[in-house]
N, C-alpha and C. Protein backbone atom coordinates (compact mmCIF):
# COMPACT_ATOMS: atom_id res chain seq x y z
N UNK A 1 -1.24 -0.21 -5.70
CA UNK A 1 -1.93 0.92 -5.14
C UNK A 1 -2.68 0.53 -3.87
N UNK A 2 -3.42 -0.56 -3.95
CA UNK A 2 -3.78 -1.20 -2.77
C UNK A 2 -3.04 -1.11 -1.21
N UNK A 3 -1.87 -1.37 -1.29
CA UNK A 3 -0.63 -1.44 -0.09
C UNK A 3 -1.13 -0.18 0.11
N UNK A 4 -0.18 0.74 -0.64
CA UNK A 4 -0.44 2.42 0.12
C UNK A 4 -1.77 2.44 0.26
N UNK A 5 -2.99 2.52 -0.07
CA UNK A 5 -4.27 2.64 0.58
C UNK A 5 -4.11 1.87 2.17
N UNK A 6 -3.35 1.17 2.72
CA UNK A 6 -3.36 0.41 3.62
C UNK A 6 -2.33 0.96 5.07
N UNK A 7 -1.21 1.46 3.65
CA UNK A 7 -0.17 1.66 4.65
C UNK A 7 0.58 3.25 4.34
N UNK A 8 -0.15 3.95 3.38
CA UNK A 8 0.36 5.27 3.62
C UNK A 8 1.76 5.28 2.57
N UNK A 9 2.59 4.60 1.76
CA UNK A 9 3.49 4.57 1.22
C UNK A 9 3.53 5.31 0.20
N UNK A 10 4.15 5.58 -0.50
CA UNK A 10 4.20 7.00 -1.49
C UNK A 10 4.70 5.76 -2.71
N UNK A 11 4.08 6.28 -3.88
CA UNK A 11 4.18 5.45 -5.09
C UNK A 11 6.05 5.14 -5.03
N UNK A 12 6.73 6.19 -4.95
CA UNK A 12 8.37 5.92 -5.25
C UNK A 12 8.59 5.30 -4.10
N UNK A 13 8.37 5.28 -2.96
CA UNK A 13 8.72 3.95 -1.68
C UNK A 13 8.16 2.82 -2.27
N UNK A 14 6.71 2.27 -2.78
CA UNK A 14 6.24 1.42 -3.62
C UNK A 14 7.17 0.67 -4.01
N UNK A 15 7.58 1.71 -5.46
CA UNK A 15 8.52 1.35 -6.41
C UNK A 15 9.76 0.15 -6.06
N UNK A 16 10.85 0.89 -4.75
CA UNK A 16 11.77 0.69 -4.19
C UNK A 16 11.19 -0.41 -3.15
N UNK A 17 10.09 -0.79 -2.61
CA UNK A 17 10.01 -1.78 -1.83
C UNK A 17 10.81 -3.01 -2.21
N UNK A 18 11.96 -3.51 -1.28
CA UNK A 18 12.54 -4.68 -1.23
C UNK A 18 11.68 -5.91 -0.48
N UNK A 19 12.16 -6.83 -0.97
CA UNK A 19 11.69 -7.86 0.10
C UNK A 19 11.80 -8.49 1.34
N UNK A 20 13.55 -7.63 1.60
CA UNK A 20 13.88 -8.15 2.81
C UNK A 20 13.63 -6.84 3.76
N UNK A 21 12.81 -5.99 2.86
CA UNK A 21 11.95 -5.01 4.05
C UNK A 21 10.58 -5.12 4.59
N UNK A 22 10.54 -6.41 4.35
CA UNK A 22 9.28 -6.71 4.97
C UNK A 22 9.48 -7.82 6.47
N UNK A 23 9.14 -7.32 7.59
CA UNK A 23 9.65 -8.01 8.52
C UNK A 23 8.97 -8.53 9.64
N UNK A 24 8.78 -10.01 10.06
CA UNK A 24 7.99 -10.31 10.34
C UNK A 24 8.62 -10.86 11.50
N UNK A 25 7.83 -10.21 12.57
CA UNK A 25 8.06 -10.65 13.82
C UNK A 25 6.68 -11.35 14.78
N UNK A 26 7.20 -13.11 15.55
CA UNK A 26 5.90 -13.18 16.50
C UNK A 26 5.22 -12.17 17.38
N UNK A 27 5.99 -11.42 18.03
CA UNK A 27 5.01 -10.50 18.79
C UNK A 27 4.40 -9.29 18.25
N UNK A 28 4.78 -8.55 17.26
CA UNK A 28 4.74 -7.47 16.62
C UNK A 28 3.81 -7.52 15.39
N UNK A 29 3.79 -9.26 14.94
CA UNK A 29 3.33 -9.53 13.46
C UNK A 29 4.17 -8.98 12.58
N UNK A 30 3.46 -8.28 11.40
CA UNK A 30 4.68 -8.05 9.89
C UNK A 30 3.80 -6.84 10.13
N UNK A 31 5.63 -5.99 9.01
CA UNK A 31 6.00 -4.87 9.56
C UNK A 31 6.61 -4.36 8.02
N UNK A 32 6.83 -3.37 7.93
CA UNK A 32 8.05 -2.93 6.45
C UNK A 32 8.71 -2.07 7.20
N UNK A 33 9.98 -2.04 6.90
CA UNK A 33 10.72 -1.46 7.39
C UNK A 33 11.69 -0.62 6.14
N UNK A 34 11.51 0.72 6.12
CA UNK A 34 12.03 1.61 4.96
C UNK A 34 13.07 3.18 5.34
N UNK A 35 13.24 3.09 3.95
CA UNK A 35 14.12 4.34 4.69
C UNK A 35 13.39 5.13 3.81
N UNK A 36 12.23 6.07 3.31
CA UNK A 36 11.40 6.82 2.90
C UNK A 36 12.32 7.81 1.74
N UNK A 37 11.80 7.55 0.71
CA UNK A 37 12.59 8.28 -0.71
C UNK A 37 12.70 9.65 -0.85
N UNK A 38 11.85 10.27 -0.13
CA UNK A 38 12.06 11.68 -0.38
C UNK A 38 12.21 12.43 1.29
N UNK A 39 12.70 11.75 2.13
CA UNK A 39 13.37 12.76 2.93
C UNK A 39 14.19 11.60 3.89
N UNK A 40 14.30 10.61 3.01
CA UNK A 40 15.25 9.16 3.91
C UNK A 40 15.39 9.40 5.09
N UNK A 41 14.02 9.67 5.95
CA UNK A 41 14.11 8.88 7.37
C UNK A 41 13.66 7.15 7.19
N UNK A 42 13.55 7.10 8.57
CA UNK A 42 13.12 5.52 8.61
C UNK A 42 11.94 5.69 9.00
N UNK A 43 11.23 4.08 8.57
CA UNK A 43 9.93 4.36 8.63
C UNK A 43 9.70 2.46 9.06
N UNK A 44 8.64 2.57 10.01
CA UNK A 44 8.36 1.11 10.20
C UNK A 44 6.60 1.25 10.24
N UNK A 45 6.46 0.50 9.45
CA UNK A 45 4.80 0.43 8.74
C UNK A 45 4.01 -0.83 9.28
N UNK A 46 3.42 -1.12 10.43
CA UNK A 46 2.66 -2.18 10.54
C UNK A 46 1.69 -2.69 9.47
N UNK A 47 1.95 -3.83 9.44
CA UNK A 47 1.05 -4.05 8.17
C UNK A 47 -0.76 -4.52 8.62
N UNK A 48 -1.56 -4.30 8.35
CA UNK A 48 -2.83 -4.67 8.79
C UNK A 48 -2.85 -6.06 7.59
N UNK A 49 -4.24 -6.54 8.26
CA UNK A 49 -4.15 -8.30 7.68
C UNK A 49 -4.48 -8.17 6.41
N UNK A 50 -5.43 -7.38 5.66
CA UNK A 50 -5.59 -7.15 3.83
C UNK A 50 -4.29 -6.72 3.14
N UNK A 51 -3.16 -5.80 4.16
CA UNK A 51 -1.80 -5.82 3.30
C UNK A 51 -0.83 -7.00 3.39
N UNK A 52 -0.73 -7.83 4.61
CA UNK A 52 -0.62 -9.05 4.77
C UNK A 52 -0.45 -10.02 3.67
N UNK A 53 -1.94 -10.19 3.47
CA UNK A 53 -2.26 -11.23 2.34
C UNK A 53 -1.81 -10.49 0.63
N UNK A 54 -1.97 -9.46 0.39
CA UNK A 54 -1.12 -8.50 -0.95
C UNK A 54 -0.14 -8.83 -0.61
N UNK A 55 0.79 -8.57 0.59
CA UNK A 55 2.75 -8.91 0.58
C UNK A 55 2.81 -10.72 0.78
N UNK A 56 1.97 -11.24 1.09
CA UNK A 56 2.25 -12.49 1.09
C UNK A 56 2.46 -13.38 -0.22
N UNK A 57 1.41 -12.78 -1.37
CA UNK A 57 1.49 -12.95 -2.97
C UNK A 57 2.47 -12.66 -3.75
N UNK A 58 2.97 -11.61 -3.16
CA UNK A 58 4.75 -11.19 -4.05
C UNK A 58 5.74 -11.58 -3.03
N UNK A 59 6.13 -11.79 -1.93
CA UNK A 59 7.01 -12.55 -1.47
C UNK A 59 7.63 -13.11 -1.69
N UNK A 60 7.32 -14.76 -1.91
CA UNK A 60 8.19 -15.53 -2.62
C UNK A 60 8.15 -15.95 -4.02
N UNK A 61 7.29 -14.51 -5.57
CA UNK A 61 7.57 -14.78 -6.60
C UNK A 61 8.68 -14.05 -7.20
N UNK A 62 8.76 -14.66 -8.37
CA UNK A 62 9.94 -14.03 -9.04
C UNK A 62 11.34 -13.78 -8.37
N UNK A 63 12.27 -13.83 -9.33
CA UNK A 63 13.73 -13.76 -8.87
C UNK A 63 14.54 -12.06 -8.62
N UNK A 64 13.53 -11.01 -8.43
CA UNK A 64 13.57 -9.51 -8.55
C UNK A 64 13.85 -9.46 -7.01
N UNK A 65 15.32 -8.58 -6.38
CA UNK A 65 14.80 -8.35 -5.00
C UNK A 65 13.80 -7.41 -4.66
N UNK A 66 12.97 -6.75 -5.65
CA UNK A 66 11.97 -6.17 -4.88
C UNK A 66 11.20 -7.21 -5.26
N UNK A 67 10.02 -5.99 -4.33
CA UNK A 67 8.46 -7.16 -3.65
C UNK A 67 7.87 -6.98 -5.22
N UNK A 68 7.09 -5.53 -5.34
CA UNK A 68 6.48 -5.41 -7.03
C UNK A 68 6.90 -5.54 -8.20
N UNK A 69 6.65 -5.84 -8.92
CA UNK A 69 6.74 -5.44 -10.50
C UNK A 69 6.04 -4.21 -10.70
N UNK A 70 7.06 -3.02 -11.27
CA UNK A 70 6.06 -1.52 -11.39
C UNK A 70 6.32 -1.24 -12.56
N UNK A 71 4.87 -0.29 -12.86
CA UNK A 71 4.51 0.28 -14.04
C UNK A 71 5.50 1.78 -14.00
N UNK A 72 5.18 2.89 -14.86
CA UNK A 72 5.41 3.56 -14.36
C UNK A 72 4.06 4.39 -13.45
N UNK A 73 4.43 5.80 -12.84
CA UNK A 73 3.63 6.32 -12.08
C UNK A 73 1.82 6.85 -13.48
N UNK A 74 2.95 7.60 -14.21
CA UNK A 74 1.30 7.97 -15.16
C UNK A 74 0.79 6.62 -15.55
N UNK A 75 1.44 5.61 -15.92
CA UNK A 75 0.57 4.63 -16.53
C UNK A 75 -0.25 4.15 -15.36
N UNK A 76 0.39 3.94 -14.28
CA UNK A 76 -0.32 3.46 -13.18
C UNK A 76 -1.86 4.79 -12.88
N UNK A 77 -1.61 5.76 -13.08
CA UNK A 77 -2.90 6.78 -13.13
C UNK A 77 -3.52 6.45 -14.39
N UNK A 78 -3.15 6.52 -15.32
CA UNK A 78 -3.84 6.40 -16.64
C UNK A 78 -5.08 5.11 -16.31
N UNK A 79 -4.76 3.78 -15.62
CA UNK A 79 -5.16 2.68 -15.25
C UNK A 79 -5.94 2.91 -14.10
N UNK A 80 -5.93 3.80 -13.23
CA UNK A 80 -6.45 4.25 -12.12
C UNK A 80 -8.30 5.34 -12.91
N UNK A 81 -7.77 5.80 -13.48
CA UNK A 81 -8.38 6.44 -14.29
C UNK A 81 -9.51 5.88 -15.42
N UNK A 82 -9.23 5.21 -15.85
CA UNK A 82 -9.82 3.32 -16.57
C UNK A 82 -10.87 3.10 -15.48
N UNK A 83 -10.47 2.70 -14.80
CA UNK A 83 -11.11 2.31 -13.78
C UNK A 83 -12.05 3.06 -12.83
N UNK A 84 -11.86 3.96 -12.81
CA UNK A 84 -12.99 4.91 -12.27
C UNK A 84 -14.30 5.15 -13.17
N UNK A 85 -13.62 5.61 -14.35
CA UNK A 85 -14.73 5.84 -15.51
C UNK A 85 -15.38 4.35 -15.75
N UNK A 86 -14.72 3.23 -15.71
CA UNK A 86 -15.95 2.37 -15.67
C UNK A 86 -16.97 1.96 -14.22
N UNK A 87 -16.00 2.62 -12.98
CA UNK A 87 -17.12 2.03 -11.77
C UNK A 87 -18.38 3.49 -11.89
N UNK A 88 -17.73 4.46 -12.90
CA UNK A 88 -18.82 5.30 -12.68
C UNK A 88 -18.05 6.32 -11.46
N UNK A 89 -16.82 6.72 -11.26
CA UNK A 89 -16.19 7.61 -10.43
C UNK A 89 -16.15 8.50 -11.26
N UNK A 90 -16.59 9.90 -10.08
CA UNK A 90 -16.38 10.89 -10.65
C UNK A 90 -15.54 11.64 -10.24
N UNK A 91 -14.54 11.46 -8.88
CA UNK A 91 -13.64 12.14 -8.30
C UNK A 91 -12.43 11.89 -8.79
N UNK A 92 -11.42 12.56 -9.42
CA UNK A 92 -10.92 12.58 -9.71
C UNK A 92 -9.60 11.21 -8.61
N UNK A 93 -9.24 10.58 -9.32
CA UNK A 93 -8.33 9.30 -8.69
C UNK A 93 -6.74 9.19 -9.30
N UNK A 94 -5.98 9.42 -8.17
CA UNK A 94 -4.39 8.63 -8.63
C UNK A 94 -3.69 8.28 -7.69
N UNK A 95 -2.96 7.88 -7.71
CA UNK A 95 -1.89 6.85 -7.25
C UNK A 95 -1.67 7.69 -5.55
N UNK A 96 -1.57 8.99 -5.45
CA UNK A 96 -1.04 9.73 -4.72
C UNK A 96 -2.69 9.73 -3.54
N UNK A 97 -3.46 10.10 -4.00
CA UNK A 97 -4.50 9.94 -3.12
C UNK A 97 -4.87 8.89 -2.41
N UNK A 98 -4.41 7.34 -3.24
CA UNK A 98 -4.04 6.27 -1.93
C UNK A 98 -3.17 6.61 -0.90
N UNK A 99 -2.03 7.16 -0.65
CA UNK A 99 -1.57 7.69 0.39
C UNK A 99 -2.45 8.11 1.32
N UNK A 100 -3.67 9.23 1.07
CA UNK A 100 -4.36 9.82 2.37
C UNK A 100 -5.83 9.18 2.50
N UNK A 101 -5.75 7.65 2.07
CA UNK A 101 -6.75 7.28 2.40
C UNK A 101 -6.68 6.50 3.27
N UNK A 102 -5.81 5.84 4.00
CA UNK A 102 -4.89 4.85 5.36
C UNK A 102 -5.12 5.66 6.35
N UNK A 103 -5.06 7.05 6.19
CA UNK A 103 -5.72 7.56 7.28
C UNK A 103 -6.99 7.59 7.87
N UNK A 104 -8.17 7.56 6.95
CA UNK A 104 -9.41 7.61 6.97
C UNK A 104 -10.03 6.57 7.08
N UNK A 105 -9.14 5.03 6.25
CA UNK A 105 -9.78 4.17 6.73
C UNK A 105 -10.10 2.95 7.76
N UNK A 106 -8.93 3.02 8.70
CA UNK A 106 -9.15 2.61 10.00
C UNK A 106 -10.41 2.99 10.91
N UNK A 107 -10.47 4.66 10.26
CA UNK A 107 -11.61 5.13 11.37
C UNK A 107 -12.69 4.81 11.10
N UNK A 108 -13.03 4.23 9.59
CA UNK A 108 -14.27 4.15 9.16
C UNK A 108 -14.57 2.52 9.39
N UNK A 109 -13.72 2.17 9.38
CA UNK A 109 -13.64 0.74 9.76
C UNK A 109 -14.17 -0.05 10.95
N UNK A 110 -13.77 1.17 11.96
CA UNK A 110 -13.62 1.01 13.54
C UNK A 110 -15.14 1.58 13.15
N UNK A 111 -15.48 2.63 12.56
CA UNK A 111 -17.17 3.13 13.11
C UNK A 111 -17.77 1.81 12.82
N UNK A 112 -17.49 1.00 11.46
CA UNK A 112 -18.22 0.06 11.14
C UNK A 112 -18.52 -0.91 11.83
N UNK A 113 -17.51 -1.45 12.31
CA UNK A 113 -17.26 -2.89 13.50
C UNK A 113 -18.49 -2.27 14.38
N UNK A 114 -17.89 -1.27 14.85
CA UNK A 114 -18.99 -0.64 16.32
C UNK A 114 -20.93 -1.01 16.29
N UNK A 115 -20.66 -0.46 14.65
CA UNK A 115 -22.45 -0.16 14.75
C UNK A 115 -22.22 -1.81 13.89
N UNK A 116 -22.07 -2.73 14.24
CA UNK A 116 -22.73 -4.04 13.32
C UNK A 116 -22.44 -4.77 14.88
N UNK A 117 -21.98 -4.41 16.02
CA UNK A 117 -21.92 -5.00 17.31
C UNK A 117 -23.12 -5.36 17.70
């Protein structure tokens, strides 16, 4: 769930992430490169350095050509859900709302850097 908080990926692109879609170039840095599950365009995802270090950990384990090992989607909410009720969340949390948080958090990121200048 982490990745898509990062990079916008939809739990079933998740799922399907291969390993040799992750692509790492000197000038560009690393990248995923996908063909998107529910309307198969292509999609090239810069990776920022916290998804980096997550794709760098499944990379070279296991003999699976994908990158994850996946749950399914409810269990992965059910666990999402666990987890809220113990940090004390009260907004409702799943898998799908990491998707629209890659948007929001660059910007909050960037306010942050600014005001600690």
């Amino acid at each position: 769930m982490l990745l898509s908080c990062f990079t916008g990926i939809a739990y079933s692109d998740i799922c399907r992430l291969r390993k040799d879609q992750i692509i790492s170039d000197p000038d560009k840095g690393m990248y995923i490169h996908l063909y998107r599950t529910k309307t198969n365009h292509p999609a090239f995802i810069p990776l920022l350095p916290q998804a980096r270090k997550m794709v760098s950990l499944y990379i070279g384990k296991g003999e699976s050509e994908y990158l994850f090992p996946t749950i399914s989607n409810q269990k992965s909410n059910a666990y999402l859900k666990e987890l809220a009720d113990i940090c004390h969340i009260r907004k409702r949390v799943t898998f799908h709302v990491a998707r629209h948080i890659n948007s929001s958090y660059p910007l909050k990121t960037k306010n942050l850097q600014r005001l600690s200048a």
